[in-house]
PDB file of N, CA and C in Angstrom:
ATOM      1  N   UNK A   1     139.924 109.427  42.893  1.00  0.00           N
ATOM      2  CA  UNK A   1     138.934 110.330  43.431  1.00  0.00           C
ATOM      3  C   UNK A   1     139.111 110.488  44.936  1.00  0.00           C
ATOM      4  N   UNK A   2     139.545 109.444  45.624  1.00  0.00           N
ATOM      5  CA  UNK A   2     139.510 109.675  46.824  1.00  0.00           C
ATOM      6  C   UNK A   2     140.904 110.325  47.509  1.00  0.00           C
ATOM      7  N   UNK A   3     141.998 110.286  46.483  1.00  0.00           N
ATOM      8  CA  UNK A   3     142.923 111.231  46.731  1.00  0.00           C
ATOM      9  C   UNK A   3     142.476 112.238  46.867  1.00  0.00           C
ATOM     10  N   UNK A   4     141.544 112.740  45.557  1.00  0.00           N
ATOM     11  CA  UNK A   4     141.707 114.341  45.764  1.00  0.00           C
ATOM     12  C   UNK A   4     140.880 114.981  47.052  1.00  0.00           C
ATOM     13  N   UNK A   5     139.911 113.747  47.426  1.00  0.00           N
ATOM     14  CA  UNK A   5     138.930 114.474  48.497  1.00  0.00           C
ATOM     15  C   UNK A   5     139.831 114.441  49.849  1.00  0.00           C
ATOM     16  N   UNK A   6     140.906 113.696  50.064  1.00  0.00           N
ATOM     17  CA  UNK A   6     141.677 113.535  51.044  1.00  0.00           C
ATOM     18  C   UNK A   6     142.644 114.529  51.200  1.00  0.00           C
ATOM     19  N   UNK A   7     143.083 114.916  49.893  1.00  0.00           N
ATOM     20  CA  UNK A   7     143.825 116.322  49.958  1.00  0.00           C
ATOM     21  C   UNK A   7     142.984 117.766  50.268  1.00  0.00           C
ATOM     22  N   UNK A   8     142.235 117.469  49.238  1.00  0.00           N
ATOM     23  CA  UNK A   8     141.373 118.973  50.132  1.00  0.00           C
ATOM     24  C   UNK A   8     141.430 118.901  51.157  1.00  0.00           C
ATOM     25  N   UNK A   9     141.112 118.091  52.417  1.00  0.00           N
ATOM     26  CA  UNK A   9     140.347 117.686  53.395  1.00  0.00           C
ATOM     27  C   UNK A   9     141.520 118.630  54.234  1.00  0.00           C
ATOM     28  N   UNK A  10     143.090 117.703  54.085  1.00  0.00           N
ATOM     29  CA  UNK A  10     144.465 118.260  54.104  1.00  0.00           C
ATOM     30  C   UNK A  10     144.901 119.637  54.246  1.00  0.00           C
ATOM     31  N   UNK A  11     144.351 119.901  52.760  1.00  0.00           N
ATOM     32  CA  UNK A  11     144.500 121.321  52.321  1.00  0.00           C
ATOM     33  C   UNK A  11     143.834 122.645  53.285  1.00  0.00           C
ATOM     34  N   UNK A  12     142.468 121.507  53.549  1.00  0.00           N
ATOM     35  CA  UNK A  12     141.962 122.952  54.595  1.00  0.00           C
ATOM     36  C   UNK A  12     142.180 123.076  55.827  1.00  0.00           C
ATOM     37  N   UNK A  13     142.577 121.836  56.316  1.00  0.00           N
ATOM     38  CA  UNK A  13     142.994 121.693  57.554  1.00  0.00           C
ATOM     39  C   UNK A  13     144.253 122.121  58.303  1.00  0.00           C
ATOM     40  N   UNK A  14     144.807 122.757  57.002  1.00  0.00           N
ATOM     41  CA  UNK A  14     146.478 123.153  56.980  1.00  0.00           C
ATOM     42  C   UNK A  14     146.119 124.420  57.010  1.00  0.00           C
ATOM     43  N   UNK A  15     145.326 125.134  56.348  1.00  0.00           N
ATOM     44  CA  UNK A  15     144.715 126.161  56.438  1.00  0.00           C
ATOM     45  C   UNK A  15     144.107 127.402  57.346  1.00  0.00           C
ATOM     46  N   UNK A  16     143.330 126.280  57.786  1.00  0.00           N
ATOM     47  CA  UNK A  16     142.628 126.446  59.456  1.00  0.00           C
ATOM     48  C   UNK A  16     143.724 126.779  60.465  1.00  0.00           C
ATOM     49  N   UNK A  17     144.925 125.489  60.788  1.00  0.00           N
ATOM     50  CA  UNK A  17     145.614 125.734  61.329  1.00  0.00           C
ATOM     51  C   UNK A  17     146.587 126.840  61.287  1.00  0.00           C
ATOM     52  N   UNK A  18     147.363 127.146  59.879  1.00  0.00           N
ATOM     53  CA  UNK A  18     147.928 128.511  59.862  1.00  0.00           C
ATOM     54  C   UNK A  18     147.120 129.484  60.537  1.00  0.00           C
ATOM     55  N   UNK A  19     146.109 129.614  59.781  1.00  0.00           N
ATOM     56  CA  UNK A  19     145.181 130.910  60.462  1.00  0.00           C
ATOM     57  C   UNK A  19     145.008 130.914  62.130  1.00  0.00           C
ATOM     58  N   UNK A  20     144.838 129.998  62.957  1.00  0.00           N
ATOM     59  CA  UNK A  20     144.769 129.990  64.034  1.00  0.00           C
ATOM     60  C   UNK A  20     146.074 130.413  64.655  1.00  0.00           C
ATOM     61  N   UNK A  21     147.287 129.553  64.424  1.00  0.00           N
ATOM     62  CA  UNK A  21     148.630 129.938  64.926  1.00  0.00           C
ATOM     63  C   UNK A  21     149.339 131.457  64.253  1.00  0.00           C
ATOM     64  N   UNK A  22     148.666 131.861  63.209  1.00  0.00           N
ATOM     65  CA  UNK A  22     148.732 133.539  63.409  1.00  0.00           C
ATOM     66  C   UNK A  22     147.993 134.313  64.126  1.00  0.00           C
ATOM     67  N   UNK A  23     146.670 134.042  64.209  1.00  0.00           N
ATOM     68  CA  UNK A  23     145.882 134.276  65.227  1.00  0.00           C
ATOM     69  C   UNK A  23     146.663 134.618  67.004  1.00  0.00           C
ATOM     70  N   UNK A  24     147.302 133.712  67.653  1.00  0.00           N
ATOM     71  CA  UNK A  24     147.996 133.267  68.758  1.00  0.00           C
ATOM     72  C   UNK A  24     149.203 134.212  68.299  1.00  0.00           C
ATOM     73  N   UNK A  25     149.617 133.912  67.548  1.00  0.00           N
ATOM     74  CA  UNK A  25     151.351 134.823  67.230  1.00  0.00           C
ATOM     75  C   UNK A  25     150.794 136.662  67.336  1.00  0.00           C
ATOM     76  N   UNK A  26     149.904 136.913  66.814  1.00  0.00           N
ATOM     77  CA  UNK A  26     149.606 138.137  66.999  1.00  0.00           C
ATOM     78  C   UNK A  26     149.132 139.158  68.148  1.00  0.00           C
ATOM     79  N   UNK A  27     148.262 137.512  68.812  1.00  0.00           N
ATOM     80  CA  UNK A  27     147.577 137.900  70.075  1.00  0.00           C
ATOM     81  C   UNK A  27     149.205 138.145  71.057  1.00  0.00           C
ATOM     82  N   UNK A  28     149.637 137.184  70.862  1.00  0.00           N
ATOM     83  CA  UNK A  28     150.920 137.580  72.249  1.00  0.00           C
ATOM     84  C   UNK A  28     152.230 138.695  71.666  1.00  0.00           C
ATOM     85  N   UNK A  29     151.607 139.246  70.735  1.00  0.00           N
ATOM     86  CA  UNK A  29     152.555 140.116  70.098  1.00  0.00           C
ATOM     87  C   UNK A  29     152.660 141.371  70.861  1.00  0.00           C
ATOM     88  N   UNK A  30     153.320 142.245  70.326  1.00  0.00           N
ATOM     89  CA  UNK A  30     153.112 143.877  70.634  1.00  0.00           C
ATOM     90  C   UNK A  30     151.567 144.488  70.329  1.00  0.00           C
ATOM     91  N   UNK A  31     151.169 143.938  69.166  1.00  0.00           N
ATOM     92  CA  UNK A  31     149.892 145.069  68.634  1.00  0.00           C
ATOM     93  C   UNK A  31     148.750 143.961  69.353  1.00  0.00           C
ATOM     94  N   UNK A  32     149.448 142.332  69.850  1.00  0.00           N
ATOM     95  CA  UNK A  32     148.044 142.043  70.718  1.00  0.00           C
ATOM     96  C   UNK A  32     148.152 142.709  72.139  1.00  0.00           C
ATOM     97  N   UNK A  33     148.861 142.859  72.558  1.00  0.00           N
ATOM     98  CA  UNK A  33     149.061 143.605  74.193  1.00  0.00           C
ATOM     99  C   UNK A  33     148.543 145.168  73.835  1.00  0.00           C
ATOM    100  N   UNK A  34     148.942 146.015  72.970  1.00  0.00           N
ATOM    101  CA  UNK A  34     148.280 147.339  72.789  1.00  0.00           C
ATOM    102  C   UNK A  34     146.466 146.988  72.683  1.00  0.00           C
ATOM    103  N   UNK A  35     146.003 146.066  71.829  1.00  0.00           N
ATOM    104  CA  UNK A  35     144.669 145.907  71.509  1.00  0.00           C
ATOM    105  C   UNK A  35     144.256 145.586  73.196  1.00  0.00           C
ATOM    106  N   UNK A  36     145.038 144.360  74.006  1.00  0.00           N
ATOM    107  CA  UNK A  36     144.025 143.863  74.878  1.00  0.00           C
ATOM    108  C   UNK A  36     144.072 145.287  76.281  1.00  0.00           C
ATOM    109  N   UNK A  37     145.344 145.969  76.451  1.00  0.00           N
ATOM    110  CA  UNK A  37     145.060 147.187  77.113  1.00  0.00           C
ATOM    111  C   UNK A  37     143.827 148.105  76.577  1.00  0.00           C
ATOM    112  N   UNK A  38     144.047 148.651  75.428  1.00  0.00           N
ATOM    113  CA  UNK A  38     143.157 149.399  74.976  1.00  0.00           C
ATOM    114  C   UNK A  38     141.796 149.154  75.132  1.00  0.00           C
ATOM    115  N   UNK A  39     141.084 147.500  75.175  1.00  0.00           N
ATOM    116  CA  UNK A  39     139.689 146.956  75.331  1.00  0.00           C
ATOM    117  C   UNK A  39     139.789 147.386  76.813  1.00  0.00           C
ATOM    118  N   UNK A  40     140.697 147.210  77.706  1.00  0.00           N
ATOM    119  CA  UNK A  40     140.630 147.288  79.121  1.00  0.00           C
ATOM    120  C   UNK A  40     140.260 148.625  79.446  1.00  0.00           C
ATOM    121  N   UNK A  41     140.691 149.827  78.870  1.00  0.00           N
ATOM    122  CA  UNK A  41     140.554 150.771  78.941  1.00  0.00           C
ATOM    123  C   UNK A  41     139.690 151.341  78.756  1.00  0.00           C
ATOM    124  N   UNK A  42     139.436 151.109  77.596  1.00  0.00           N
ATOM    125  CA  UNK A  42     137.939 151.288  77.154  1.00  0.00           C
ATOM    126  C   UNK A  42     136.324 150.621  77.995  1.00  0.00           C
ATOM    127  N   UNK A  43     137.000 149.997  78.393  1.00  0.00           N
ATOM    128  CA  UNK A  43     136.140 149.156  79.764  1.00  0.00           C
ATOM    129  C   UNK A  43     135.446 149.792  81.182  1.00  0.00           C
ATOM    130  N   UNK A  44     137.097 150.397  81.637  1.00  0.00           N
ATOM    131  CA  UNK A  44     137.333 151.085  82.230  1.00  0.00           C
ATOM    132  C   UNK A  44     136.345 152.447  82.300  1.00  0.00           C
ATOM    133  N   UNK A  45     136.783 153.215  80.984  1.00  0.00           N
ATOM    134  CA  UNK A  45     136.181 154.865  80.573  1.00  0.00           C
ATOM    135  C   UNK A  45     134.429 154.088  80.994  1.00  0.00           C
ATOM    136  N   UNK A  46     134.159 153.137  80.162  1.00  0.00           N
ATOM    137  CA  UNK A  46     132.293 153.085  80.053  1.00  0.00           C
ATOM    138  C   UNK A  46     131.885 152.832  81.638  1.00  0.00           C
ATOM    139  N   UNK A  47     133.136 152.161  82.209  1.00  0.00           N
ATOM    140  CA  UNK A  47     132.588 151.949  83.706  1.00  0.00           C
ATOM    141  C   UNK A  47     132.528 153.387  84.870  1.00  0.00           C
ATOM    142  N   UNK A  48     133.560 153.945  84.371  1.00  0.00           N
ATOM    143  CA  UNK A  48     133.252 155.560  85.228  1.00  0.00           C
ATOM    144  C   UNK A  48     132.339 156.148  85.022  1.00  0.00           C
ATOM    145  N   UNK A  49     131.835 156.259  83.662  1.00  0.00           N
ATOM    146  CA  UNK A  49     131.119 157.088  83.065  1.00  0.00           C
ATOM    147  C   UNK A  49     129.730 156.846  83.503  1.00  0.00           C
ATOM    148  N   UNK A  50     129.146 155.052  83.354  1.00  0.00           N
ATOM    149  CA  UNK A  50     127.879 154.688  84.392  1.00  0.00           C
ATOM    150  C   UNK A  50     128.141 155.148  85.467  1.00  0.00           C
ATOM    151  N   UNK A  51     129.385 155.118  86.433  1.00  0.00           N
ATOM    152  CA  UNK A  51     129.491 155.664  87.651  1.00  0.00           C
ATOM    153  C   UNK A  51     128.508 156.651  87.831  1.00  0.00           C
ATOM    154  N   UNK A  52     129.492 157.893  87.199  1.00  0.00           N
ATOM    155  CA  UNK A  52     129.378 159.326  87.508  1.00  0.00           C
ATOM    156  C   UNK A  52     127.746 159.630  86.708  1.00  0.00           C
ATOM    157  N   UNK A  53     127.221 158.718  86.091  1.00  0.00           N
ATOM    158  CA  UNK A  53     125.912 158.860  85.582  1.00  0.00           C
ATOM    159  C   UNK A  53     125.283 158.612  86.958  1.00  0.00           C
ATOM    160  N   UNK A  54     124.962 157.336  87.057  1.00  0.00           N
ATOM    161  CA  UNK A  54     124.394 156.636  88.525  1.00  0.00           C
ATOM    162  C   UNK A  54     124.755 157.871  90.146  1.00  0.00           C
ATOM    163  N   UNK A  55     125.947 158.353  89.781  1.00  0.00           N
ATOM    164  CA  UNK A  55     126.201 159.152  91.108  1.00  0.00           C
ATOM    165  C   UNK A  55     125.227 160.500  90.517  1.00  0.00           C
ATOM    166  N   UNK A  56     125.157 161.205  89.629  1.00  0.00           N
ATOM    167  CA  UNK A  56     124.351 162.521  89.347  1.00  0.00           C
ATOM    168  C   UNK A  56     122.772 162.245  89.307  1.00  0.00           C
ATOM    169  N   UNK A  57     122.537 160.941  89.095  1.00  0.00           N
ATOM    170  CA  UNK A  57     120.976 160.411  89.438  1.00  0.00           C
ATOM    171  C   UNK A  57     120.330 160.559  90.615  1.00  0.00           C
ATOM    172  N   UNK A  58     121.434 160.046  91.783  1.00  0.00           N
ATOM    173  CA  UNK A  58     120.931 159.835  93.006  1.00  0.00           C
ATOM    174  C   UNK A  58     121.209 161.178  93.880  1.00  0.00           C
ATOM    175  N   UNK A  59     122.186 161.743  92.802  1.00  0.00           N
ATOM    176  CA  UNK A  59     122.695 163.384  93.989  1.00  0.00           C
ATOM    177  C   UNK A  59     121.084 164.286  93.700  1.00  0.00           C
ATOM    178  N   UNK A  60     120.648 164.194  92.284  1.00  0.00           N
ATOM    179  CA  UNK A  60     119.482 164.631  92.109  1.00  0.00           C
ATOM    180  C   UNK A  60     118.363 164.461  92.725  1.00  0.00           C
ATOM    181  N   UNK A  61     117.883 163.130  92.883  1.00  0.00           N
ATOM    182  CA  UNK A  61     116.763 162.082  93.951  1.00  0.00           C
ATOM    183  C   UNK A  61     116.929 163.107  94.993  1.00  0.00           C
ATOM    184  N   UNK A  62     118.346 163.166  95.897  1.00  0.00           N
ATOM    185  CA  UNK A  62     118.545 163.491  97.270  1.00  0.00           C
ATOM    186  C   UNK A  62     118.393 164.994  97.352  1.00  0.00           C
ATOM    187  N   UNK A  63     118.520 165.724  95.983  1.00  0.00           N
ATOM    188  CA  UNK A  63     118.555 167.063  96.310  1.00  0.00           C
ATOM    189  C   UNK A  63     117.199 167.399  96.338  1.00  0.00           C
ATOM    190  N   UNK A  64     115.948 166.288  95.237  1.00  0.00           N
ATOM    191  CA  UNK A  64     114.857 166.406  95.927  1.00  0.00           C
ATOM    192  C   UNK A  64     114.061 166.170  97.418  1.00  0.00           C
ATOM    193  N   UNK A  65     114.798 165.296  97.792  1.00  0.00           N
ATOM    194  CA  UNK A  65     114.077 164.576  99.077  1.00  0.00           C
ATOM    195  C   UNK A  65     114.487 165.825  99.542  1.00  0.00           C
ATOM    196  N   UNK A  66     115.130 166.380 100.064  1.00  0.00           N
ATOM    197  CA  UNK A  66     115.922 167.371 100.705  1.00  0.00           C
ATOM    198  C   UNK A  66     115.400 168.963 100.894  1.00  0.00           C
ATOM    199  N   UNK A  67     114.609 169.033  99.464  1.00  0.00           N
ATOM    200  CA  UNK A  67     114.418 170.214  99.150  1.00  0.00           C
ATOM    201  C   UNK A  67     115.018 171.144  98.706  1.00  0.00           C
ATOM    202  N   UNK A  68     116.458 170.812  98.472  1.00  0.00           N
ATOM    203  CA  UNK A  68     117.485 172.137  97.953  1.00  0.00           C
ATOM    204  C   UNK A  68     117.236 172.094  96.907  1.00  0.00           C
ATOM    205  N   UNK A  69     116.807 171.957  95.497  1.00  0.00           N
ATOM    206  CA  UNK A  69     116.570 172.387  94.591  1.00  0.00           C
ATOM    207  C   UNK A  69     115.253 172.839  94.270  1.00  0.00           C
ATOM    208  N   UNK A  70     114.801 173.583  95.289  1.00  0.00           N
ATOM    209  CA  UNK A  70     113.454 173.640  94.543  1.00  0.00           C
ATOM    210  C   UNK A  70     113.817 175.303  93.916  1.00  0.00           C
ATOM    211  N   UNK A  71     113.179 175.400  93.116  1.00  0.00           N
ATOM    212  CA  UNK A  71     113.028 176.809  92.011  1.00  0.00           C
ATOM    213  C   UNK A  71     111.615 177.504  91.642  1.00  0.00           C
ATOM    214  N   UNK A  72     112.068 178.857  91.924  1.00  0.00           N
ATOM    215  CA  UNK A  72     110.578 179.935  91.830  1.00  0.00           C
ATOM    216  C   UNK A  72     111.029 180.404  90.213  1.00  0.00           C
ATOM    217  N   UNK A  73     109.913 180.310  89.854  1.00  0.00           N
ATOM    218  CA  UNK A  73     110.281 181.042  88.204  1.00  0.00           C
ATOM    219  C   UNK A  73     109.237 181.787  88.475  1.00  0.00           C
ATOM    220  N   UNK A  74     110.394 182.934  88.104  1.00  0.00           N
ATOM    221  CA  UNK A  74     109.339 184.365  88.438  1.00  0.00           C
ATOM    222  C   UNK A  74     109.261 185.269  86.968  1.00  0.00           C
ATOM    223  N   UNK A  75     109.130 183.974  86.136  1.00  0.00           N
ATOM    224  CA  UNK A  75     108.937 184.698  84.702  1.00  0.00           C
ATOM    225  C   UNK A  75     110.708 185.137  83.977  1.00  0.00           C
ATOM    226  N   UNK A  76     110.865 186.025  84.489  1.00  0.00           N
ATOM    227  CA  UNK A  76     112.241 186.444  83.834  1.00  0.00           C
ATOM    228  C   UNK A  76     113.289 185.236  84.251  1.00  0.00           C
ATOM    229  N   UNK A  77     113.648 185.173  85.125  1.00  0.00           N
ATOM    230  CA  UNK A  77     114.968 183.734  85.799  1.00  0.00           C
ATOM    231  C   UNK A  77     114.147 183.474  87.098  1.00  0.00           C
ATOM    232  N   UNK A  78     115.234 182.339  86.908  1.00  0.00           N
ATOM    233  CA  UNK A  78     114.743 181.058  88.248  1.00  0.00           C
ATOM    234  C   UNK A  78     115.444 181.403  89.116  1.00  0.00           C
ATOM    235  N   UNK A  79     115.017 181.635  90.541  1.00  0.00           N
ATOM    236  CA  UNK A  79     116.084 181.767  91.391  1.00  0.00           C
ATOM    237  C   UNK A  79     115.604 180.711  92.032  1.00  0.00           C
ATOM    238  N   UNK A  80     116.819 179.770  92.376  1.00  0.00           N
ATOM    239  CA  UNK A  80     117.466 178.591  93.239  1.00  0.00           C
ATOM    240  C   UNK A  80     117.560 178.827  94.518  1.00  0.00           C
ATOM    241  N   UNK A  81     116.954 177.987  95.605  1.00  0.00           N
ATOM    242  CA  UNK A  81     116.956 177.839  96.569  1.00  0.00           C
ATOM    243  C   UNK A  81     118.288 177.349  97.338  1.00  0.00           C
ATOM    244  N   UNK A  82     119.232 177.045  96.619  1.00  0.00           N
ATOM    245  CA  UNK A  82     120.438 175.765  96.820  1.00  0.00           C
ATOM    246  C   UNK A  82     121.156 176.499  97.496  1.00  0.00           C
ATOM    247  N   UNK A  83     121.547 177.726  96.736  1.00  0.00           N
ATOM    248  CA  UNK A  83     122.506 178.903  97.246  1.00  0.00           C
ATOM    249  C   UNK A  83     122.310 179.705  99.128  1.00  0.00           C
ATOM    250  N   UNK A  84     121.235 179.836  98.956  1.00  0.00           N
ATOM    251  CA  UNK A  84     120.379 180.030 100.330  1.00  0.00           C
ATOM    252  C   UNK A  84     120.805 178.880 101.526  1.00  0.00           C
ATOM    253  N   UNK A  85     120.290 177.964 101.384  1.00  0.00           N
ATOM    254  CA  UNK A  85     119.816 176.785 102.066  1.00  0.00           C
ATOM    255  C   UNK A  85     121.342 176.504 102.237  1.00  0.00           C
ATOM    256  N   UNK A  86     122.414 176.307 101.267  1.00  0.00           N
ATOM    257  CA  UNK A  86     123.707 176.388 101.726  1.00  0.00           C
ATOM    258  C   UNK A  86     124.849 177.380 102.741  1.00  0.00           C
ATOM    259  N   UNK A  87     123.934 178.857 102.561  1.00  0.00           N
ATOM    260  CA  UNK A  87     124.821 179.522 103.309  1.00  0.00           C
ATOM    261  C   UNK A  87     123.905 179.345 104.574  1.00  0.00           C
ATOM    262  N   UNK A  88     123.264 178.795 104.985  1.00  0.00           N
ATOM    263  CA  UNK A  88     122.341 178.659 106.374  1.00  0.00           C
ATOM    264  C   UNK A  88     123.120 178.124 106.962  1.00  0.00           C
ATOM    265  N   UNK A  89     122.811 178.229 108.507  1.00  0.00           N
ATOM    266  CA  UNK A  89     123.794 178.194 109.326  1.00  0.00           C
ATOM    267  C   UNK A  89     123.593 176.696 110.007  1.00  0.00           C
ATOM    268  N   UNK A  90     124.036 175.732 110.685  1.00  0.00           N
ATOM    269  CA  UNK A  90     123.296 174.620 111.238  1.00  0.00           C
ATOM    270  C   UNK A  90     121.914 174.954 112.398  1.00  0.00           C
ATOM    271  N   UNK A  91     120.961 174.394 112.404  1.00  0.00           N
ATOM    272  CA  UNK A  91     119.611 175.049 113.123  1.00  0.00           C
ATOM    273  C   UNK A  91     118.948 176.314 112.744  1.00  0.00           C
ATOM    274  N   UNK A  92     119.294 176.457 111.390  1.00  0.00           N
ATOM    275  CA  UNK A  92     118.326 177.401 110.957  1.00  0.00           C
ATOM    276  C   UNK A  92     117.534 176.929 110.167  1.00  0.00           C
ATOM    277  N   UNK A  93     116.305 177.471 110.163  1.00  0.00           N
ATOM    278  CA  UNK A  93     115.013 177.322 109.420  1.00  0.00           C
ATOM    279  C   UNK A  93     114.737 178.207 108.062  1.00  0.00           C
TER     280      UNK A  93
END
């Protein structure tokens, strides 16, 4: 009896280990270097993307503080102040 529980024991432990050292053989392979670029990349894309989120948040904030976006809705379309206020000259009101 205590053979056989000693062999299982064996058996899985031989087991475990294959699986791990394919694990490692794959990771330093070709398709593990494509996978660990690709996570990087993908890393990458989500990190611009908060960027350019976080940057259109605060361009907004500032275009309020600022006043260039403010808008008259005169029923039919909005006309934008932005266009105006941009072709102004420096020291104009």
């Amino acid at each position: 009896m205590n053979r056989i529980i000693w062999m299982g024991i064996g058996v899985a432990i031989g087991v475990i280990a294959f699986r791990k050292i394919t694990q490692a053989q794959s990771n330093l392979g070709p398709e593990g270097l494509n996978r660990a670029v690709g996570r990087l990349a993908d890393g990458l894309f989500d990190f611009a993307d908060a960027v350019r989120e976080g940057m259109q948040e605060r361009e907004t904030e500032l275009r309020s503080a600022l006043g260039i976006d403010t808008g008259i809705d005169t029923g039919k379309d909005t006309v934008v102040n932005s266009q105006a206020a941009l072709r102004r000259q420096p020291g104009e009101n």
